[in-house]
Protein backbone atom coordinates (compact mmCIF):
# COMPACT_ATOMS: atom_id res chain seq x y z
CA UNK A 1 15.55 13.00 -0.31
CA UNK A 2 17.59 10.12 0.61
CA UNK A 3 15.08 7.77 1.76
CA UNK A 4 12.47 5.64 -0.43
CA UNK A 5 8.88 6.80 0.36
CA UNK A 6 5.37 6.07 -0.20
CA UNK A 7 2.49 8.11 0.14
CA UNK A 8 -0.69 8.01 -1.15
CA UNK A 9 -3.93 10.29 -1.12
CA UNK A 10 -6.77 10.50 -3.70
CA UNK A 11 -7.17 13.89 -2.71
CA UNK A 12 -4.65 16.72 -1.68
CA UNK A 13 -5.27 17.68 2.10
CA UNK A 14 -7.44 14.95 2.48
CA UNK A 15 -8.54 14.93 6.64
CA UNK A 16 -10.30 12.03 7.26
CA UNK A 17 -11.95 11.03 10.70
CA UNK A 18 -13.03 7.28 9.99
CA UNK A 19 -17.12 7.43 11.27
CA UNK A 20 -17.78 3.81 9.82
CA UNK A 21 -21.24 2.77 10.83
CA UNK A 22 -23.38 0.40 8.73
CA UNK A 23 -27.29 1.82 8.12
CA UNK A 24 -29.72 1.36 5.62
CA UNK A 25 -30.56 3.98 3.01
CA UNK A 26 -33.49 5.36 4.54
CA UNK A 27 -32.79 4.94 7.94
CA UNK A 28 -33.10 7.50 10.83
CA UNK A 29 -35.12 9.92 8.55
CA UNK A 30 -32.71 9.69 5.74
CA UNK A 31 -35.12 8.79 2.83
CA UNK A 32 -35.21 10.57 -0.24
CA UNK A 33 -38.96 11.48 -0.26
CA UNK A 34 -39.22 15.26 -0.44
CA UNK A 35 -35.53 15.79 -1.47
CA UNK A 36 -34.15 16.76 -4.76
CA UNK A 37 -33.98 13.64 -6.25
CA UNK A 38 -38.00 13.30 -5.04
CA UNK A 39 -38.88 16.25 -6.95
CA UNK A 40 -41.18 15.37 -9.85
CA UNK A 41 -39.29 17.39 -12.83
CA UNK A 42 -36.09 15.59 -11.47
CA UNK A 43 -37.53 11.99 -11.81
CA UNK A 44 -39.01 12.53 -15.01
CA UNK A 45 -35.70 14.27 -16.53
CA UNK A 46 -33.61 10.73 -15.01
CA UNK A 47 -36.29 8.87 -17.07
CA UNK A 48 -36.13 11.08 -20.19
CA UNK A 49 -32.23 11.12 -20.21
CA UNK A 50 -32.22 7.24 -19.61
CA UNK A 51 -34.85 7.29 -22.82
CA UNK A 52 -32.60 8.81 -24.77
CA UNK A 53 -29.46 6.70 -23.68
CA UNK A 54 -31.47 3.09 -24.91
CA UNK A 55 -32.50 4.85 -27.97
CA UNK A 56 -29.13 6.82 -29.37
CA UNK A 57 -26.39 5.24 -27.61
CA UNK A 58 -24.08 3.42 -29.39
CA UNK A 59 -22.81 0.85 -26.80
CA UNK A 60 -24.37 -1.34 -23.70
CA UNK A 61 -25.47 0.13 -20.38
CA UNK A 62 -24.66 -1.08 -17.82
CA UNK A 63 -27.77 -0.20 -15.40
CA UNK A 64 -25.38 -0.50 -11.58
CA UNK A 65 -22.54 2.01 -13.20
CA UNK A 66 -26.05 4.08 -14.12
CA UNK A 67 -26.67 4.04 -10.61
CA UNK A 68 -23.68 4.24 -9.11
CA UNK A 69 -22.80 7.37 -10.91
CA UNK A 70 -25.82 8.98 -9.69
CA UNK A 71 -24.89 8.94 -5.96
CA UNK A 72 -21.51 10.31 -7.37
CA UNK A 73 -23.19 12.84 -9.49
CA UNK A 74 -25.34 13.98 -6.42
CA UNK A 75 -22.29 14.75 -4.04
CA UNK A 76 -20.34 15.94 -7.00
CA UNK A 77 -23.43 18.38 -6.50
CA UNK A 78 -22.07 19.57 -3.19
CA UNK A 79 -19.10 21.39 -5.19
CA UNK A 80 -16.88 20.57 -2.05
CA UNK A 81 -13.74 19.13 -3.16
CA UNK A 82 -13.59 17.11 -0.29
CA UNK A 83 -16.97 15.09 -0.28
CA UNK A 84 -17.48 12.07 -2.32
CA UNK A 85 -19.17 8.70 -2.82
CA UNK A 86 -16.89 5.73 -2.82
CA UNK A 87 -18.13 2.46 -4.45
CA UNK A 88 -17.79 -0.81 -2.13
CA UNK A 89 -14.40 -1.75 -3.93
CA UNK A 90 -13.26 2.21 -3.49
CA UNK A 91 -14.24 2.17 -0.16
CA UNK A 92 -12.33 -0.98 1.07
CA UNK A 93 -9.08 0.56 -0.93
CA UNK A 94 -9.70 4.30 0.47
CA UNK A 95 -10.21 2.50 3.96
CA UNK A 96 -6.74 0.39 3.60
CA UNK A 97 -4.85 3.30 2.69
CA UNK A 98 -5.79 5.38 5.59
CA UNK A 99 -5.50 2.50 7.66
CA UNK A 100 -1.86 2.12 6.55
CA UNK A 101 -2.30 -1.74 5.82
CA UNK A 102 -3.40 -4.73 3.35
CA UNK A 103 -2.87 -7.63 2.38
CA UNK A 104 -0.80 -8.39 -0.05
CA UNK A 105 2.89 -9.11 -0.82
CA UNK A 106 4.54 -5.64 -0.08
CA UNK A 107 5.45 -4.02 -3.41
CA UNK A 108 4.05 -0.99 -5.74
CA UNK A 109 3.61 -2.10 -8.88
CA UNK A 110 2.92 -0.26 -12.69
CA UNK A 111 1.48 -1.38 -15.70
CA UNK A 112 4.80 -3.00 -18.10
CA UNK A 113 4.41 -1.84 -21.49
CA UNK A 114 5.76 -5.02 -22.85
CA UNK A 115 3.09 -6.71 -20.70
CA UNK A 116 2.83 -8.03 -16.92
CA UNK A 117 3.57 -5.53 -14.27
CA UNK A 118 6.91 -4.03 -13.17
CA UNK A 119 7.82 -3.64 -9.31
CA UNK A 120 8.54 0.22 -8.84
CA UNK A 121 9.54 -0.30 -4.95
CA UNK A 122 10.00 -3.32 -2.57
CA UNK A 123 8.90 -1.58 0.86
CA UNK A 124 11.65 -2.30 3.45
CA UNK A 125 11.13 -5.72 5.45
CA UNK A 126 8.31 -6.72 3.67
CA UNK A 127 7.16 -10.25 2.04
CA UNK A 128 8.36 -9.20 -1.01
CA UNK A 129 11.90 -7.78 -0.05
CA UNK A 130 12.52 -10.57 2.23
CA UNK A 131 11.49 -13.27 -0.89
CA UNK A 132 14.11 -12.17 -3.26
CA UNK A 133 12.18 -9.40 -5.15
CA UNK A 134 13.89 -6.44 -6.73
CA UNK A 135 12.77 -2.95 -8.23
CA UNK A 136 12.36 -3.12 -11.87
CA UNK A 137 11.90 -6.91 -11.93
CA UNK A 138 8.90 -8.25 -14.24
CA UNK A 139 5.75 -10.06 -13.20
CA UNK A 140 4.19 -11.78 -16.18
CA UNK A 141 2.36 -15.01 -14.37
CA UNK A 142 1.14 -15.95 -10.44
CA UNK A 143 0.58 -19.45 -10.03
CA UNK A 144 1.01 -20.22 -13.57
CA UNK A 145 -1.26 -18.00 -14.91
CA UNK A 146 -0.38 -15.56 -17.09
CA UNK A 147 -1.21 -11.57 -16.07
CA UNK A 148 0.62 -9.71 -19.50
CA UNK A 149 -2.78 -8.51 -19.99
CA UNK A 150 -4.13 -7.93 -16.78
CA UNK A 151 -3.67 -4.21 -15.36
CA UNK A 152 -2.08 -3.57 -12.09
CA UNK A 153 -5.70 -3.38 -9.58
CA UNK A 154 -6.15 -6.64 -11.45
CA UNK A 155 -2.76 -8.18 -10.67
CA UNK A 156 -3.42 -7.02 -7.11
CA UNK A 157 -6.64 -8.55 -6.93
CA UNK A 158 -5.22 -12.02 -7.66
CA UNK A 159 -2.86 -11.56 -4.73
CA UNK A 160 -5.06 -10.01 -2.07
CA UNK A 161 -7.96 -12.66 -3.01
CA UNK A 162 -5.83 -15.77 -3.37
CA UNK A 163 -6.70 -18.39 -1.15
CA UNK A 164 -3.22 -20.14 -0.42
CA UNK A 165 -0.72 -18.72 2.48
CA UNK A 166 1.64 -17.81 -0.44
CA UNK A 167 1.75 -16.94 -4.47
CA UNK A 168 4.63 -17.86 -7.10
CA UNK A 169 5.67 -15.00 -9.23
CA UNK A 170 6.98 -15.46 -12.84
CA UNK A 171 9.45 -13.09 -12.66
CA UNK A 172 11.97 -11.77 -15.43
CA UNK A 173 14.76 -10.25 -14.13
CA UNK A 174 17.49 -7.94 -15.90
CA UNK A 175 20.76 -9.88 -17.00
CA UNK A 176 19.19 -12.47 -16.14
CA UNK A 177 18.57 -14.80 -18.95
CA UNK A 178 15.70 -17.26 -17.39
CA UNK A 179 12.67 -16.56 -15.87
CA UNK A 180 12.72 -16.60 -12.43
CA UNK A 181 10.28 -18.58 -9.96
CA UNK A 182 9.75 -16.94 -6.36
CA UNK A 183 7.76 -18.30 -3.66
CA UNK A 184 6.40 -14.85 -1.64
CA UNK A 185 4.30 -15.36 1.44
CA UNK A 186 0.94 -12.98 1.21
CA UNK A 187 0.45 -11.41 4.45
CA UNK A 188 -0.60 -8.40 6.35
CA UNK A 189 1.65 -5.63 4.86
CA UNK A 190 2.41 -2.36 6.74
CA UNK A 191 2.73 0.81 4.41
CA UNK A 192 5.97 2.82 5.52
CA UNK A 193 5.00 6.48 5.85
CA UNK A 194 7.51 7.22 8.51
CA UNK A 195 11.44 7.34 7.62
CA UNK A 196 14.00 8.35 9.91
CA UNK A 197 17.95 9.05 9.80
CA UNK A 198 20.84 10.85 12.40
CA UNK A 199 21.85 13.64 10.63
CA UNK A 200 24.84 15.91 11.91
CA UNK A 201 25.22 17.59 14.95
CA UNK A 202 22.81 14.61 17.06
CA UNK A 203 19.80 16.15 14.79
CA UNK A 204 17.15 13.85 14.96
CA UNK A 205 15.59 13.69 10.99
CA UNK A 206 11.81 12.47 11.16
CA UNK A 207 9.81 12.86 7.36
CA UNK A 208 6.35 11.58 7.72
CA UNK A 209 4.86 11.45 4.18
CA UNK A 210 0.78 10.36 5.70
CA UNK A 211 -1.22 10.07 8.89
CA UNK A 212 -2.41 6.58 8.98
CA UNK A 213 -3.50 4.54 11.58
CA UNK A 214 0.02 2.93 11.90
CA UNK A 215 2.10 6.32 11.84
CA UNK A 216 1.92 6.94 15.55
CA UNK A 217 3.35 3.53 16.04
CA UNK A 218 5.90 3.93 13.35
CA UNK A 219 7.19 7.71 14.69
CA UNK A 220 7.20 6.25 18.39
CA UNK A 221 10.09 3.34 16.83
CA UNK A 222 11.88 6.60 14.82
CA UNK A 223 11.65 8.80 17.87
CA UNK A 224 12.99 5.67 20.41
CA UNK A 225 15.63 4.98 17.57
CA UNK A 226 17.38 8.52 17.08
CA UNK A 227 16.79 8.84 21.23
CA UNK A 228 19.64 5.82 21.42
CA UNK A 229 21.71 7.52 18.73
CA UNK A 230 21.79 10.76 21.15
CA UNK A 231 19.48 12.98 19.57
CA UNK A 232 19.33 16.27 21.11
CA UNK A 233 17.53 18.26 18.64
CA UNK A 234 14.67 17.13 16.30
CA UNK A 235 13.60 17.75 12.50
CA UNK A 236 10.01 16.90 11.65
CA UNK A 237 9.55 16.72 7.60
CA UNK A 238 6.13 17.40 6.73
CA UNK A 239 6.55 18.37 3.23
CA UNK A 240 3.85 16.88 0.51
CA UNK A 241 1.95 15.34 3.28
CA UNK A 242 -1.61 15.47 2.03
CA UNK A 243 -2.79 14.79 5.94
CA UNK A 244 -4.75 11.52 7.34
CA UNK A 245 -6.45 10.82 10.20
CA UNK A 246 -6.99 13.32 13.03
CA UNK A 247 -6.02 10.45 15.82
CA UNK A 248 -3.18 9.95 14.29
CA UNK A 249 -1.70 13.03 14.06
CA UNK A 250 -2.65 13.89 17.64
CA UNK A 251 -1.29 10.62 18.92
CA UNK A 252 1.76 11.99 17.79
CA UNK A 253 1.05 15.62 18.86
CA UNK A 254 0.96 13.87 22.57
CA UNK A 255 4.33 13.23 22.65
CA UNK A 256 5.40 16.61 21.82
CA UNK A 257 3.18 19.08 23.09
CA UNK A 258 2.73 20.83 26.79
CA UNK A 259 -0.78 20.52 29.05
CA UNK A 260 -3.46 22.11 26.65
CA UNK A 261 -5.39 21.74 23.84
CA UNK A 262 -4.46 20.09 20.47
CA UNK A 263 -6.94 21.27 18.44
CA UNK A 264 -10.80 21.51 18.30
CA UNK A 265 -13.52 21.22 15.82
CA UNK A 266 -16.94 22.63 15.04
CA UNK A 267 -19.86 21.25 13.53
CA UNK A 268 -22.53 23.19 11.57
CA UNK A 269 -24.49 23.59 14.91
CA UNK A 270 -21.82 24.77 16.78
CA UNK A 271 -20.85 21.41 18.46
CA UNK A 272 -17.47 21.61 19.74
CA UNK A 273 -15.16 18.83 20.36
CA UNK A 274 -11.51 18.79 21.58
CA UNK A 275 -8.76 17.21 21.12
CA UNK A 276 -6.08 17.24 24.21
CA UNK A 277 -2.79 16.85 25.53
CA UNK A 278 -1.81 15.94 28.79
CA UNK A 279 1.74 17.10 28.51
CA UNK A 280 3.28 14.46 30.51
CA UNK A 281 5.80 13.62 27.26
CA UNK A 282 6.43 16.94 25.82
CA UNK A 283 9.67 17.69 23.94
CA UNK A 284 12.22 19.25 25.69
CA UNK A 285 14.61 19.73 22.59
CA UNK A 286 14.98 22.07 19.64
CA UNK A 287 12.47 21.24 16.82
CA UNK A 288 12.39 22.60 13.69
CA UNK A 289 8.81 21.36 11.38
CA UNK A 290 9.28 21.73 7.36
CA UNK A 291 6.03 22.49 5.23
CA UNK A 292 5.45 23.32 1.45
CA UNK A 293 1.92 24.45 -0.15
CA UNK A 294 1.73 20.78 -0.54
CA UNK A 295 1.42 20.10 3.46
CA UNK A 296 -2.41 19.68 4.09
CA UNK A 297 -5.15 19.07 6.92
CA UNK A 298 -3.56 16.80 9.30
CA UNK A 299 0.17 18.28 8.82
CA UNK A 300 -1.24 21.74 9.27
CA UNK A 301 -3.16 20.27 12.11
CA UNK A 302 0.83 19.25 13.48
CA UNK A 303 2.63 22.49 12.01
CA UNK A 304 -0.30 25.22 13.81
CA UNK A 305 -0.28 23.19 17.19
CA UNK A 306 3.58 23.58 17.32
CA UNK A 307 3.54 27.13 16.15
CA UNK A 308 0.96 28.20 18.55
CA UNK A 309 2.67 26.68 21.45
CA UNK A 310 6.27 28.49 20.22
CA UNK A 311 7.43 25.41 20.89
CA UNK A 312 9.42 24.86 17.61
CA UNK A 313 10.14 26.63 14.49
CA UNK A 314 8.22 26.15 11.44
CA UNK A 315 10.60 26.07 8.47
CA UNK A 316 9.46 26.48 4.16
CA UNK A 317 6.49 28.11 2.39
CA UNK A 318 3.04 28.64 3.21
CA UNK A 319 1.01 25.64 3.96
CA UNK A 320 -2.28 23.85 1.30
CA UNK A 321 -4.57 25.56 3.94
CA UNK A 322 -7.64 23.17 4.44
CA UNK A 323 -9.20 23.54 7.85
CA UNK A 324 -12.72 21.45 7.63
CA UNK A 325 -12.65 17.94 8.79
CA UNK A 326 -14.64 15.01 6.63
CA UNK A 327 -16.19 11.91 7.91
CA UNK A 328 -16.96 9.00 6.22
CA UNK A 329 -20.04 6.49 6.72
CA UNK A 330 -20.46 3.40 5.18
CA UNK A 331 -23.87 2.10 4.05
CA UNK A 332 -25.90 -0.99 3.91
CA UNK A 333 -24.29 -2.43 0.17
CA UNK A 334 -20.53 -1.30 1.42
CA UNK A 335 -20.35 1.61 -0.55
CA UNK A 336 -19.73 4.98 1.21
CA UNK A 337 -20.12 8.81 1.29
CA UNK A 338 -17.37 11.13 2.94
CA UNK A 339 -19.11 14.66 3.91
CA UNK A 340 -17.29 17.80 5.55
CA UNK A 341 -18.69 17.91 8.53
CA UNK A 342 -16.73 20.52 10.75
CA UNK A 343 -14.26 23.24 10.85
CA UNK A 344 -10.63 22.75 12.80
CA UNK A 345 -9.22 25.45 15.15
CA UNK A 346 -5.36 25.67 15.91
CA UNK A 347 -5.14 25.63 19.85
CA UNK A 348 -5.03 29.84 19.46
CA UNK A 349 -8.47 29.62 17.36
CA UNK A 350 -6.98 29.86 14.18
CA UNK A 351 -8.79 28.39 11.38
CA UNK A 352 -6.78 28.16 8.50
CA UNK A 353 -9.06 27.04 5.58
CA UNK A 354 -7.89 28.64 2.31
CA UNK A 355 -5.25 31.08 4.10
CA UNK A 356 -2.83 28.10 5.40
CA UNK A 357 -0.13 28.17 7.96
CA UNK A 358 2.55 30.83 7.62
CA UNK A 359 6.01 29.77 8.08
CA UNK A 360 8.12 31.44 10.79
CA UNK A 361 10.67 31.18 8.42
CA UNK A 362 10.14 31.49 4.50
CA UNK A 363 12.13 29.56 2.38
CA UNK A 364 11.23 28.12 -0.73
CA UNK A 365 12.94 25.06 -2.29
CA UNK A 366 15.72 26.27 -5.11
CA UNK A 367 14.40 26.45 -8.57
CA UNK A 368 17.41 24.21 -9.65
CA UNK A 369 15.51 21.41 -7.54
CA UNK A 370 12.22 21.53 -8.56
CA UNK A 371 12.50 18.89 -11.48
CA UNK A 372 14.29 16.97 -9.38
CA UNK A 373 13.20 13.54 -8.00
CA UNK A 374 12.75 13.51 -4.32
CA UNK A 375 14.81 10.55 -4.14
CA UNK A 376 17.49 12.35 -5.92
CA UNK A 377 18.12 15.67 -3.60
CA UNK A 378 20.51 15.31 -1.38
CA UNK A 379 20.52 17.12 2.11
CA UNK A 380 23.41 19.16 1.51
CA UNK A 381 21.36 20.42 -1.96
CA UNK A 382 18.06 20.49 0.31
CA UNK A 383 18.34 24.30 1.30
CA UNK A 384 14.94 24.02 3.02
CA UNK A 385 15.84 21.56 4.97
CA UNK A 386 19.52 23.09 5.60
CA UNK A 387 17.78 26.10 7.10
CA UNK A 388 15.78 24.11 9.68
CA UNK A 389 18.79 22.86 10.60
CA UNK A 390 20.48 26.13 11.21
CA UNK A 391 17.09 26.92 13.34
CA UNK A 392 17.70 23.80 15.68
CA UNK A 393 21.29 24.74 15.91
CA UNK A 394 20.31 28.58 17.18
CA UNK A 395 17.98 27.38 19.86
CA UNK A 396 19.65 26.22 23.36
């Protein structure tokens, strides 16, 4: 594709509705007396393995890792890809990416083999950008202090954590024969995940690469954007979008949907809740919406709702096809657990777990383009996308 993008998800399809409530560990009935990790042959196996681990092992315990991976090793347990337990500092960087915001200095950084950290991307308008920074520049100190060893959470760490209004980068810069020093203001930083363009005939093009909690926000300035540029017929890109949060995606599903339901879940006791549009800003123009196997939970969640309605034309290959819904709760130390909780229903009753969304029309990408970079396919190569556009052009 044309346009830079960023997207991020630990797992594929993740659907995440953010329950965050702080509890102790053996609140509300919760304890672990007369579970499996009460049961006597289960304690006294724990104590036997951690015999054998200060007897034979070679290097240092460390007794919270011990710990830590026990809570990991009991949802691992579960064998649901989708549940998990998140340490404090996981938690706080699982919560900022769905979120869609941190603090820092807006770049994505790797680890330099020659040492300090490279900048892979400057995201548009950010602190970074706006202070001079360039892709592929260097980092090798911040406020004097040099990083060549550090690795790039590390680096990151010194930015989100400073305690100044700004950090100076040592930055060495490509043809340029001196080191560079660049003043960058650390702020709150807004991840893109919505990019938008005019593309020929007054089609609107909208690729949303993650359903954060500043999407709906972002799509709303894309939408009111191509709206001035006199769009009359709408692309929605949804291809590789691991999903996000369920408000998010529904936020946005309220803007193009009629009167009626959005989607609806149910718990293991057969609690239903529903999501709901009022129709009062539904879409009155040709839509096309492009998936891949890769376009999970919360873009199936967009993709099913459209389909079922007929109000659009769903455009590529068969969707990832995960139709259970996960919510996370944070405990009493900051750590967390994230648990499928319910099943999702398409507005028809569809659940699509492990089946996916069927396109209405079936196109895979060419197999010249698969080795390509995103970045590097045009839209004239893009024969996906160059059939949703012939779909928007057919409808009146």
């Amino acid at each position: 594709m044309k346009n830079k993008e960023f997207w991020k998800g630990a797992v594929a399809g993740a659907l995440v509705v953010t329950c965050i409530g702080t509890g102790a560990f053996a609140g509300t009935g919760l304890a672990a007396k007369g579970t499996a990790l009460g049961d006597r042959k289960c304690t006294s196996k724990l104590a036997y393995l951690e015999e054998l681990i200060d007897r034979y092992y070679l290097g240092d315990k460390d007794e919270e890792k011990l710990q830590e991976g026990l809570y990991a090793g009991l949802l691992y347990g579960l064998d649901d890809p989708y549940s998990r337990y998140y340490t404090a500092e996981e938690y706080d960087s699982e919560n900022s990416s769905n979120e869609g915001s941190y603090v820092g200095i807006g770049i994505l950084m790797e680890k330099n083999k020659e040492g300090g950290v490279k900048i892979v991307e400057c995201y548009e308008g950010g602190p970074g950008e706006k202070a001079g920074l360039e892709e592929g520049d260097i980092i090798s100190a911040i406020d004097g202090e040099d990083i060549t060893e550090d690795e790039v959470s590390d680096v990151a760490d010194i930015v989100r954590n400073s305690d100044k209004d700004s950090v100076v980068l040592t930055v060495h810069r490509e043809g340029e024969e001196d080191a560079m020093e660049i003043t960058v203001p650390v702020t709150d930083v807004e991840l893109p995940s919505v990019f938008h363009e005019m593309l020929d005939s007054k089609i609107g093009y909208i690729r949303i690469t993650q359903f954060t909690g500043v999407t709906g926000e972002q799509y709303q300035e894309a939408f009111d954007d191509l709206q001035k540029q006199g769009m009359e017929k709408m692309i929605v890109d949804l291809r590789d979008n691991p999903g996000g949060l369920l408000d998010s995606v529904c936020d946005i599903l309220r803007k193009i949907l009629p009167e009626g339901l959005i989607v609806y879940t149910e718990d293991k006791d057969g609690n239903r809740e529903e999501e709901k549009c009022d129709g009062k800003n539904e879409l009155r123009i040709p839509l096309a919406v492009l998936v891949n196997e890769s376009s999970a939970s919360a873009s199936e969640i967009f993709a099913g709702a459209v389909q079922d309605y007929g109000i659009g034309t769903i455009v590529g290959t068969t969707t990832f096809g995960k139709g259970v819904v996960q919510s996370i709760r944070q405990l009493s130390d900051g750590s967390a657990i994230k648990l499928t909780v319910a099943n999702y229903y398409t507005p028809k009753g569809n659940n699509i777990n492990k089946t996916g969304i069927k396109p209405d029309i079936e196109v895979s990408l060419d197999t010249s383009l698969l080795n390509k970079n995103k970045d590097e396919i045009t839209h004239d190569e893009d024969n996906q996308l160059q059939e949703a556009i012939k779909a928007v052009e057919k409808e009146k």
